[in-house]
C-alpha atoms as a PDB file:
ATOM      1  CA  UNK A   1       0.000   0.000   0.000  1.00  0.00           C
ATOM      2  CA  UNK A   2       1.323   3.554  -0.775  1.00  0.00           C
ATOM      3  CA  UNK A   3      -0.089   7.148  -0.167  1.00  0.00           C
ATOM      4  CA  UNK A   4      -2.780   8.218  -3.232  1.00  0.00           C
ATOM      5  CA  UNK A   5      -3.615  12.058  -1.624  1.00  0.00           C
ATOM      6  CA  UNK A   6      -3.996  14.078   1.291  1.00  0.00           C
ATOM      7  CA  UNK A   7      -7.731  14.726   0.735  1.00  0.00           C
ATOM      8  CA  UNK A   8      -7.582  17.678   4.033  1.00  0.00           C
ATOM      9  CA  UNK A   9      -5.174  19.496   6.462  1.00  0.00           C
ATOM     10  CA  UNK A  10      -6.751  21.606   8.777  1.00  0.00           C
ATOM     11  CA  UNK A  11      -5.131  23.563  11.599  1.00  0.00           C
ATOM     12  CA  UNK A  12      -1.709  21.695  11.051  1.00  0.00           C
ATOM     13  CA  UNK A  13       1.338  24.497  10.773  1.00  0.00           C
ATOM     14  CA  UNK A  14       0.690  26.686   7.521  1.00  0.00           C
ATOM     15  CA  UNK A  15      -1.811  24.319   6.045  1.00  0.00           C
ATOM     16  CA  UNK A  16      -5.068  25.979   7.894  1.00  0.00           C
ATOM     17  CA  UNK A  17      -7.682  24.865   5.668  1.00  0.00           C
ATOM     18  CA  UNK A  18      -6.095  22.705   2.449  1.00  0.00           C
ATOM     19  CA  UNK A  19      -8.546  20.973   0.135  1.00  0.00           C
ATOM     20  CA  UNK A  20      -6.748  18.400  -2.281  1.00  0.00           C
ATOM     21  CA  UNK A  21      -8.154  20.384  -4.757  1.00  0.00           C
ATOM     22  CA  UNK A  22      -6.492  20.296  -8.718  1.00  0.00           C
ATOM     23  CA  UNK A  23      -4.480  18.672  -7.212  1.00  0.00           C
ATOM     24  CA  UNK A  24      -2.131  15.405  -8.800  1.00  0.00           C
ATOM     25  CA  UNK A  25      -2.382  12.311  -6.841  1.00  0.00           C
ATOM     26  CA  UNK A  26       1.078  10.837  -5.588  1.00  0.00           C
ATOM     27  CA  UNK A  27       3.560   9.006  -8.423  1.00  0.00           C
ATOM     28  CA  UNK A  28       6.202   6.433  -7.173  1.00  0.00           C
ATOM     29  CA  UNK A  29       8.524   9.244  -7.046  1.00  0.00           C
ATOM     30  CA  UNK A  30       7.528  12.503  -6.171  1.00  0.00           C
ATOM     31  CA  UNK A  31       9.563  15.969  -5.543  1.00  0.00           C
ATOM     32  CA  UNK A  32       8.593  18.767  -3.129  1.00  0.00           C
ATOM     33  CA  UNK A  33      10.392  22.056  -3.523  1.00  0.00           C
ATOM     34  CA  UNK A  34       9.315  25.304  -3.049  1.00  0.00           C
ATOM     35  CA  UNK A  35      10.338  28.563  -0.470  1.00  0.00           C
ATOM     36  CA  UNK A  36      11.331  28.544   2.873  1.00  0.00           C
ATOM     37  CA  UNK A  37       8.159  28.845   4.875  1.00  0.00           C
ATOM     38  CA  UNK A  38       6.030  27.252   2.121  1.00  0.00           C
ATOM     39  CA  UNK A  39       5.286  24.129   4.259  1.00  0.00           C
ATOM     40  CA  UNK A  40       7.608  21.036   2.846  1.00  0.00           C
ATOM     41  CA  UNK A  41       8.815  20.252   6.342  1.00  0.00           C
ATOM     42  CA  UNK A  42       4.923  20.577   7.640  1.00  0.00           C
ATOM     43  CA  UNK A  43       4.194  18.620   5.228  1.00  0.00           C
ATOM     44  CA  UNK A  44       6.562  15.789   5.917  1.00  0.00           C
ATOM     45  CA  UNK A  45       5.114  15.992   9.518  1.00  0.00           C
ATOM     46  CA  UNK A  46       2.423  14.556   8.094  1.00  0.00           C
ATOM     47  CA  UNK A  47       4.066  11.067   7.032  1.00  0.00           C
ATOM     48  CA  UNK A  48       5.740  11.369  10.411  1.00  0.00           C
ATOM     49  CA  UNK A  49       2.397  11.196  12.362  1.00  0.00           C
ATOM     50  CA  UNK A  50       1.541   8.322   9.960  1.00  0.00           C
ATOM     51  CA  UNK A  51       4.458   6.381  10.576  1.00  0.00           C
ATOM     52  CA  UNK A  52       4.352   6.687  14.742  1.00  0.00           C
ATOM     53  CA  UNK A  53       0.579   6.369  13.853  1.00  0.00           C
ATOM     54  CA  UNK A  54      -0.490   9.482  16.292  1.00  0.00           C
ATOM     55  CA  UNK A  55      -1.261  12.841  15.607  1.00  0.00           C
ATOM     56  CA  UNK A  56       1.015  15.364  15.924  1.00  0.00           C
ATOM     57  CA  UNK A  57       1.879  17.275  18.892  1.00  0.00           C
ATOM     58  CA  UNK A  58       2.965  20.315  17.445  1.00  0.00           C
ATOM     59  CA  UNK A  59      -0.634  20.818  16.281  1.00  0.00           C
ATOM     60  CA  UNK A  60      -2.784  19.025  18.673  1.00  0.00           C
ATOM     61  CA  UNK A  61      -6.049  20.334  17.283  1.00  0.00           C
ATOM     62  CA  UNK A  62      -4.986  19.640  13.552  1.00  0.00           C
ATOM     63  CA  UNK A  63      -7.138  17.562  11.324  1.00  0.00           C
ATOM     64  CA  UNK A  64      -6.319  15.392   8.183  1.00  0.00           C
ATOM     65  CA  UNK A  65      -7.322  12.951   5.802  1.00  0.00           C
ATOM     66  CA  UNK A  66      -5.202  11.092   3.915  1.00  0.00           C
ATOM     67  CA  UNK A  67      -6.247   8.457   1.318  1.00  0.00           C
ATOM     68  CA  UNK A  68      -4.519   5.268   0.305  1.00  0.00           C
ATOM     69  CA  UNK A  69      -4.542   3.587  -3.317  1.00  0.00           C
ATOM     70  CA  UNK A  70      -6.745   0.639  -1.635  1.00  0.00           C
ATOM     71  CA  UNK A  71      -8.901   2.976  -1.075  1.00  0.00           C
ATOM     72  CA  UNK A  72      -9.223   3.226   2.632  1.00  0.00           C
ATOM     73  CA  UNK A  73      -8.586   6.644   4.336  1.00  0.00           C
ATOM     74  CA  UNK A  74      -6.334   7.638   7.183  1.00  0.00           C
ATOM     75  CA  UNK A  75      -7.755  10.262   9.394  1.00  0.00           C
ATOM     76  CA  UNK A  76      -7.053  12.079  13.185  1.00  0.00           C
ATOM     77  CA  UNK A  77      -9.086   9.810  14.283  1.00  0.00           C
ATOM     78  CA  UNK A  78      -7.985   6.305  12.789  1.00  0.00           C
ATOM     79  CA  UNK A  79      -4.498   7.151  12.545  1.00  0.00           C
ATOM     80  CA  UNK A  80      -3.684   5.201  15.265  1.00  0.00           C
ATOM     81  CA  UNK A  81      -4.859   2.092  13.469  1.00  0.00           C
ATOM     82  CA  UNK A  82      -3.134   2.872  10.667  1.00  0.00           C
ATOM     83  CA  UNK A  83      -1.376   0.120   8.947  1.00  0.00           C
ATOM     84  CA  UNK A  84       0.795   1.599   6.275  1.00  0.00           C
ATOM     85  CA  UNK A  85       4.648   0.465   6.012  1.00  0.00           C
ATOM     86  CA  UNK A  86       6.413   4.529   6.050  1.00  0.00           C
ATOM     87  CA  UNK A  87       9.701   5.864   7.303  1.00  0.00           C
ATOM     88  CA  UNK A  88      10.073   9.483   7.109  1.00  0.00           C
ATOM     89  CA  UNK A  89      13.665  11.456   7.790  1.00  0.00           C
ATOM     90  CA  UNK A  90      12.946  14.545   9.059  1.00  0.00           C
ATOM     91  CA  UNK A  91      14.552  17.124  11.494  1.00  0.00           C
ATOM     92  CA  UNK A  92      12.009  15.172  14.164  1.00  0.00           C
ATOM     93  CA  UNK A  93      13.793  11.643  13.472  1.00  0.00           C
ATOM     94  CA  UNK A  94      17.008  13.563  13.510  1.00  0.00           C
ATOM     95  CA  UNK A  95      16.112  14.858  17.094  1.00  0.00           C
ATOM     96  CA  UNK A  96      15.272  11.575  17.865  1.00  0.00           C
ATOM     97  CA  UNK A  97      17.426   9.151  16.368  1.00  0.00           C
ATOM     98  CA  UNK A  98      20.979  10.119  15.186  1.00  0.00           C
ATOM     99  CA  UNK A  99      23.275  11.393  18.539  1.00  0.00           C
ATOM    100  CA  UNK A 100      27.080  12.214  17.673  1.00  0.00           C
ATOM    101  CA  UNK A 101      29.161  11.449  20.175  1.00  0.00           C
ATOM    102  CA  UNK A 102      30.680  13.815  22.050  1.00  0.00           C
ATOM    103  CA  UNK A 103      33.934  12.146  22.364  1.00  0.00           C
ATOM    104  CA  UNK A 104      34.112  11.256  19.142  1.00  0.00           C
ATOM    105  CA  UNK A 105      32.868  13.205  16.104  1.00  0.00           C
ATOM    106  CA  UNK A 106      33.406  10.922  13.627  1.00  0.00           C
ATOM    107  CA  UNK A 107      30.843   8.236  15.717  1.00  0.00           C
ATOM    108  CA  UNK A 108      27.013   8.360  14.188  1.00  0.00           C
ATOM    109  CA  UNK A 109      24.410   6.386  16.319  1.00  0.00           C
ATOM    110  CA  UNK A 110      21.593   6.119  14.103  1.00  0.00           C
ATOM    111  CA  UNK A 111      19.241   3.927  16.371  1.00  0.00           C
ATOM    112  CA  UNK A 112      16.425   4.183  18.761  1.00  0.00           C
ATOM    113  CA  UNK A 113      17.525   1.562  21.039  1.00  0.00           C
ATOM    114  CA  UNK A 114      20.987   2.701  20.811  1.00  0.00           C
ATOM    115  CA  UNK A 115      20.432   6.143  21.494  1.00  0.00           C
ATOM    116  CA  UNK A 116      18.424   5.535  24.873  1.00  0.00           C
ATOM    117  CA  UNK A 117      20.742   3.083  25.441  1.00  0.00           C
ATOM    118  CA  UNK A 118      23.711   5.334  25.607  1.00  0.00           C
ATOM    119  CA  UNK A 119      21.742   8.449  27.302  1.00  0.00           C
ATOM    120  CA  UNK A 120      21.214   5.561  30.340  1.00  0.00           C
ATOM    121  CA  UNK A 121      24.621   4.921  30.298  1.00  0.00           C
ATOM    122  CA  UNK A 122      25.678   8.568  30.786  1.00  0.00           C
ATOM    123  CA  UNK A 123      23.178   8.936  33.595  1.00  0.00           C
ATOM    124  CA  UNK A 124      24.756   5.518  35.168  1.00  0.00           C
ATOM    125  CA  UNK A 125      28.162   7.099  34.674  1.00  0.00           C
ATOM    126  CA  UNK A 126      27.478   9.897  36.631  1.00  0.00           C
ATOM    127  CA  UNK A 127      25.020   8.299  39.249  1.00  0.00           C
ATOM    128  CA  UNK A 128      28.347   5.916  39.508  1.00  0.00           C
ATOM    129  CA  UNK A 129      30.469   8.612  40.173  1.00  0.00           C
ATOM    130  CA  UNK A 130      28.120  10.150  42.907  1.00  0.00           C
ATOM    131  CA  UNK A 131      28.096   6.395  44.528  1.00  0.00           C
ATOM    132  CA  UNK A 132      32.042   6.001  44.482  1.00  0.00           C
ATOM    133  CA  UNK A 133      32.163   9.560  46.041  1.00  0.00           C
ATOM    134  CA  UNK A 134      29.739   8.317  48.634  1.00  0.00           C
ATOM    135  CA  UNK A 135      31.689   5.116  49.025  1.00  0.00           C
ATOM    136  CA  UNK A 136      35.286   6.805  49.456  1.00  0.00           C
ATOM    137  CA  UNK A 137      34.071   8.869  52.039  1.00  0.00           C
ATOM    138  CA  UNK A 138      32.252   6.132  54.083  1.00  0.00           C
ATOM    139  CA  UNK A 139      35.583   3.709  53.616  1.00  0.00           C
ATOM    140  CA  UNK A 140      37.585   7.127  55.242  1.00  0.00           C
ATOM    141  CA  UNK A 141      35.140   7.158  57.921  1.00  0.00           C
ATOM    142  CA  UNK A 142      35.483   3.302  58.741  1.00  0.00           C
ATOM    143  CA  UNK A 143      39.231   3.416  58.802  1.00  0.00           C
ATOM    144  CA  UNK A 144      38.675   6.545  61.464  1.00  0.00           C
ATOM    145  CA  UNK A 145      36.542   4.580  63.278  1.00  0.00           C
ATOM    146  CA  UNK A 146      38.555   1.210  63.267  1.00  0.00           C
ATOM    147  CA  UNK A 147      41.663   3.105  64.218  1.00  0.00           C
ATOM    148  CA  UNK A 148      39.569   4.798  67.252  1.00  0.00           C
ATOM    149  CA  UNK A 149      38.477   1.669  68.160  1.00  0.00           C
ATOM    150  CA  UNK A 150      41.718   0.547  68.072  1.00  0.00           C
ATOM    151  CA  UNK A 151      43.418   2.914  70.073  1.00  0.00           C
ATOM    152  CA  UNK A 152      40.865   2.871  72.839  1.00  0.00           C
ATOM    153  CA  UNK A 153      41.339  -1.019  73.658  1.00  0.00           C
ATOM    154  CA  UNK A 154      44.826  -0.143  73.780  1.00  0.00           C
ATOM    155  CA  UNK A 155      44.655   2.811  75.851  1.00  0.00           C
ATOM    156  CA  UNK A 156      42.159   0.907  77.698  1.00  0.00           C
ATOM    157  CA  UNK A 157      44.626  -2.223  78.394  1.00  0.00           C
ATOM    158  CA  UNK A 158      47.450   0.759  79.226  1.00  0.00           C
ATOM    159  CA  UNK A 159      45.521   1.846  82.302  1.00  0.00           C
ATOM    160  CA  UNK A 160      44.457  -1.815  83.124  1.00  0.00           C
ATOM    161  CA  UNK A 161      47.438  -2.797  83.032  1.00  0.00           C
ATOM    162  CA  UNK A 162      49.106   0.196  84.619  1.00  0.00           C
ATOM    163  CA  UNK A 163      46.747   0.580  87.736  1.00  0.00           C
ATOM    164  CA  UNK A 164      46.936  -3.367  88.483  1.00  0.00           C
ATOM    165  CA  UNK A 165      50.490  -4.050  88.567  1.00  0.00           C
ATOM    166  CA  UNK A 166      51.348  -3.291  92.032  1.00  0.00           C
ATOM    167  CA  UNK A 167      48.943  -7.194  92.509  1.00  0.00           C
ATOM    168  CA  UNK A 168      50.829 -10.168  93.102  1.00  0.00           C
ATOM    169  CA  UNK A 169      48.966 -12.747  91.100  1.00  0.00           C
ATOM    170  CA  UNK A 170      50.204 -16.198  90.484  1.00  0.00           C
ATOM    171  CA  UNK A 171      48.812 -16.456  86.805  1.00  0.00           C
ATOM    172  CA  UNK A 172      50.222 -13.117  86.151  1.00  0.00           C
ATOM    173  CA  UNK A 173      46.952 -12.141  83.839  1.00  0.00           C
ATOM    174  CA  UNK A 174      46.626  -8.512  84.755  1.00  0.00           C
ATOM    175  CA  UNK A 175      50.944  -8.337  84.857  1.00  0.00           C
ATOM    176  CA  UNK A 176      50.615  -9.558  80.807  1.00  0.00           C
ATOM    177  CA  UNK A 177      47.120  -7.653  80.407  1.00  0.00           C
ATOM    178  CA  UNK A 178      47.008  -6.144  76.619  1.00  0.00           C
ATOM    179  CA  UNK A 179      44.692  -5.057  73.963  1.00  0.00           C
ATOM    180  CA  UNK A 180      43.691  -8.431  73.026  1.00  0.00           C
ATOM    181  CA  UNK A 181      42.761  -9.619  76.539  1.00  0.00           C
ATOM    182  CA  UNK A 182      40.613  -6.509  76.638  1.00  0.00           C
ATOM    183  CA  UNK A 183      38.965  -7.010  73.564  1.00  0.00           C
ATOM    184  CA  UNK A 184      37.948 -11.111  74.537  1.00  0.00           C
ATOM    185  CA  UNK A 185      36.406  -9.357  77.618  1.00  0.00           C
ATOM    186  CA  UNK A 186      34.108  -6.582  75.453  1.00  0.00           C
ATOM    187  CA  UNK A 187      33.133  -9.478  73.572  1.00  0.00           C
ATOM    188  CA  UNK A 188      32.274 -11.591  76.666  1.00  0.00           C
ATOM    189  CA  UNK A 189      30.215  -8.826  77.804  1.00  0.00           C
ATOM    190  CA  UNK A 190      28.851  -7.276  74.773  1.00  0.00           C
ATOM    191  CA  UNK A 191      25.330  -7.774  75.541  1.00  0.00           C
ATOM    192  CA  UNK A 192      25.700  -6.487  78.876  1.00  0.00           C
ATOM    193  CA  UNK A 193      27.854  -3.243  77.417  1.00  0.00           C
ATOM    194  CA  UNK A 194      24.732  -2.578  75.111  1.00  0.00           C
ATOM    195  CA  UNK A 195      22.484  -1.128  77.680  1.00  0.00           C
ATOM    196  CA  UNK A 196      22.948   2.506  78.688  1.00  0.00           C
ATOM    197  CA  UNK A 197      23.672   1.740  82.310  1.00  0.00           C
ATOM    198  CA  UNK A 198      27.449   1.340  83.878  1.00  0.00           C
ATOM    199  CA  UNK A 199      28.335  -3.222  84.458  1.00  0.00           C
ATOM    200  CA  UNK A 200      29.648  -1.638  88.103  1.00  0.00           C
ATOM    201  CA  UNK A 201      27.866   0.839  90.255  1.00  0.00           C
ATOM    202  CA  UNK A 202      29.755   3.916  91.561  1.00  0.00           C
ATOM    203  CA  UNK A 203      30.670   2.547  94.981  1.00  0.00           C
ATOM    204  CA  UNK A 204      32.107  -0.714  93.553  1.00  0.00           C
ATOM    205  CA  UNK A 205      34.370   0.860  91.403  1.00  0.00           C
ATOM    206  CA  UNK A 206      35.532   3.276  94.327  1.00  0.00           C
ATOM    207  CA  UNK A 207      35.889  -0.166  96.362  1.00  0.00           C
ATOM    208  CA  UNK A 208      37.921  -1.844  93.609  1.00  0.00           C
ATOM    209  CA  UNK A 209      39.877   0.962  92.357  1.00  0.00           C
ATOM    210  CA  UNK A 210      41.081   1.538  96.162  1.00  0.00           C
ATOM    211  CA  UNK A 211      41.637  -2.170  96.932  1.00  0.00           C
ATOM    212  CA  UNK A 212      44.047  -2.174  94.120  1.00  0.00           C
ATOM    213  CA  UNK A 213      46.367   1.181  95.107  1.00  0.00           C
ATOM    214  CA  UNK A 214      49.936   0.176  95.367  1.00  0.00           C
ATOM    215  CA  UNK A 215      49.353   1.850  99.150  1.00  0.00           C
ATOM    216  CA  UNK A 216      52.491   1.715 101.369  1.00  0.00           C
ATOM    217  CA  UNK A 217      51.266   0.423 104.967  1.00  0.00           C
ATOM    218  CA  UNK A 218      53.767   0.577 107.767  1.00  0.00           C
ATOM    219  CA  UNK A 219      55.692  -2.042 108.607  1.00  0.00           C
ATOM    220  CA  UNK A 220      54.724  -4.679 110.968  1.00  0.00           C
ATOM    221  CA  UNK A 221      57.189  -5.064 113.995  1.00  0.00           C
ATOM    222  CA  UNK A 222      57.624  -8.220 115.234  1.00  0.00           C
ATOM    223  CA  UNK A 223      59.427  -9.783 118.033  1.00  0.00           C
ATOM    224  CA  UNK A 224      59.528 -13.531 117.989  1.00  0.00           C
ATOM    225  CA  UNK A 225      59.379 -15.819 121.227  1.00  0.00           C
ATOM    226  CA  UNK A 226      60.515 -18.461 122.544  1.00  0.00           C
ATOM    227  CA  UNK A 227      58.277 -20.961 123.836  1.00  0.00           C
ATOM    228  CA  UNK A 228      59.969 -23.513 126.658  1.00  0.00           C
END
């Protein structure tokens, strides 16, 4: 099937009210020419519509009849059931389907597909970038925190370590005491340490904290005797 005539054009671009008139119906080949501003590129809006079978949105309130050689007609209102095999190149498929790459100007993309294809691409690119940024900063943050973490069971195992070593213990544990040993005890007690309150009131730790002073006491005299 092929185009025979537009019969009507009504309120589309600079055809306002066209009648096909005198007119000659369509040959196999056929030749439009004429001034700028006399309507050739309307006019190929009017395949365009055909071929996307939808009426156009530059002129949403545009009317047209178009006949076919089988005799059937294609208007505003059956376009969309239109089942004619056209492909028009016009500046619309040019906005829609050829992209040059803007790396590359030798590179022509002259596909639907391809084109949206590459736009979501770009937008991954840069929604990529956005999550690497968000990554690098949260892996900086983690090593802060690790290395925080880090120094506090060591600091922590310092004091331990420091305040206990006046005791005379026979396993030595608190002489040795490090950061691993007070680790193994946060772990131990992690569900314990996950509650706002303190694992040792006040008073106990004053109690413990004194019992373990390296306090000098004056020495005991002693004068032994002999029993008979």
């Amino acid at each position: 099937m092929s185009i025979k005539s537009i019969q009507k054009l009504k309120k589309f671009g600079i055809y306002q009210n066209h009648t096909n008139t005198n007119a000659k119906d369509f040959g196999k080949y056929n030749l439009f020419y004429g001034w700028n501003g006399s309507g050739k590129s309307t006019l190929s809006d009017v395949f365009r519509c055909i071929e996307n079978k939808n009426n156009s949105e530059k002129f949403p309130s545009s009317e047209l009849t178009v006949a076919i050689d089988d005799g059937t007609l294609i208007t505003q209102t059956s376009i969309v059931n239109a089942d004619l095999n056209i492909y028009t190149f016009n500046h619309d498929f040019i906005e829609e389907n050829i992209s040059w790459n803007s790396v590359v100007k030798s590179i022509l993309l002259v596909d639907k597909a391809k084109i949206e294809e590459r736009e979501r691409l770009e937008k991954l690119k840069i929604l990529q970038k956005k999550d690497l940024e968000v990554h690098s900063k949260e892996a900086e943050e983690i090593v802060k925190l690790n290395s925080a973490v880090s120094k506090f069971g060591t600091d922590s195992a310092r004091h331990m370590k420091t305040s206990l070593q006046s005791i005379d213990t026979t396993d030595r544990y608190y002489l040795n005491y490090d950061k691993r040993k007070f680790e193994a005890f946060v772990a131990e007690n992690i569900e314990a340490m996950k509650t706002d309150g303190p694992l040792l009131n006040d008073n106990k730790i004053i109690e413990l904290t004194n019992a373990s002073k390296p306090d000098h006491k004056n020495p005991i005299s002693f004068k032994q005797q002999a029993i008979n």
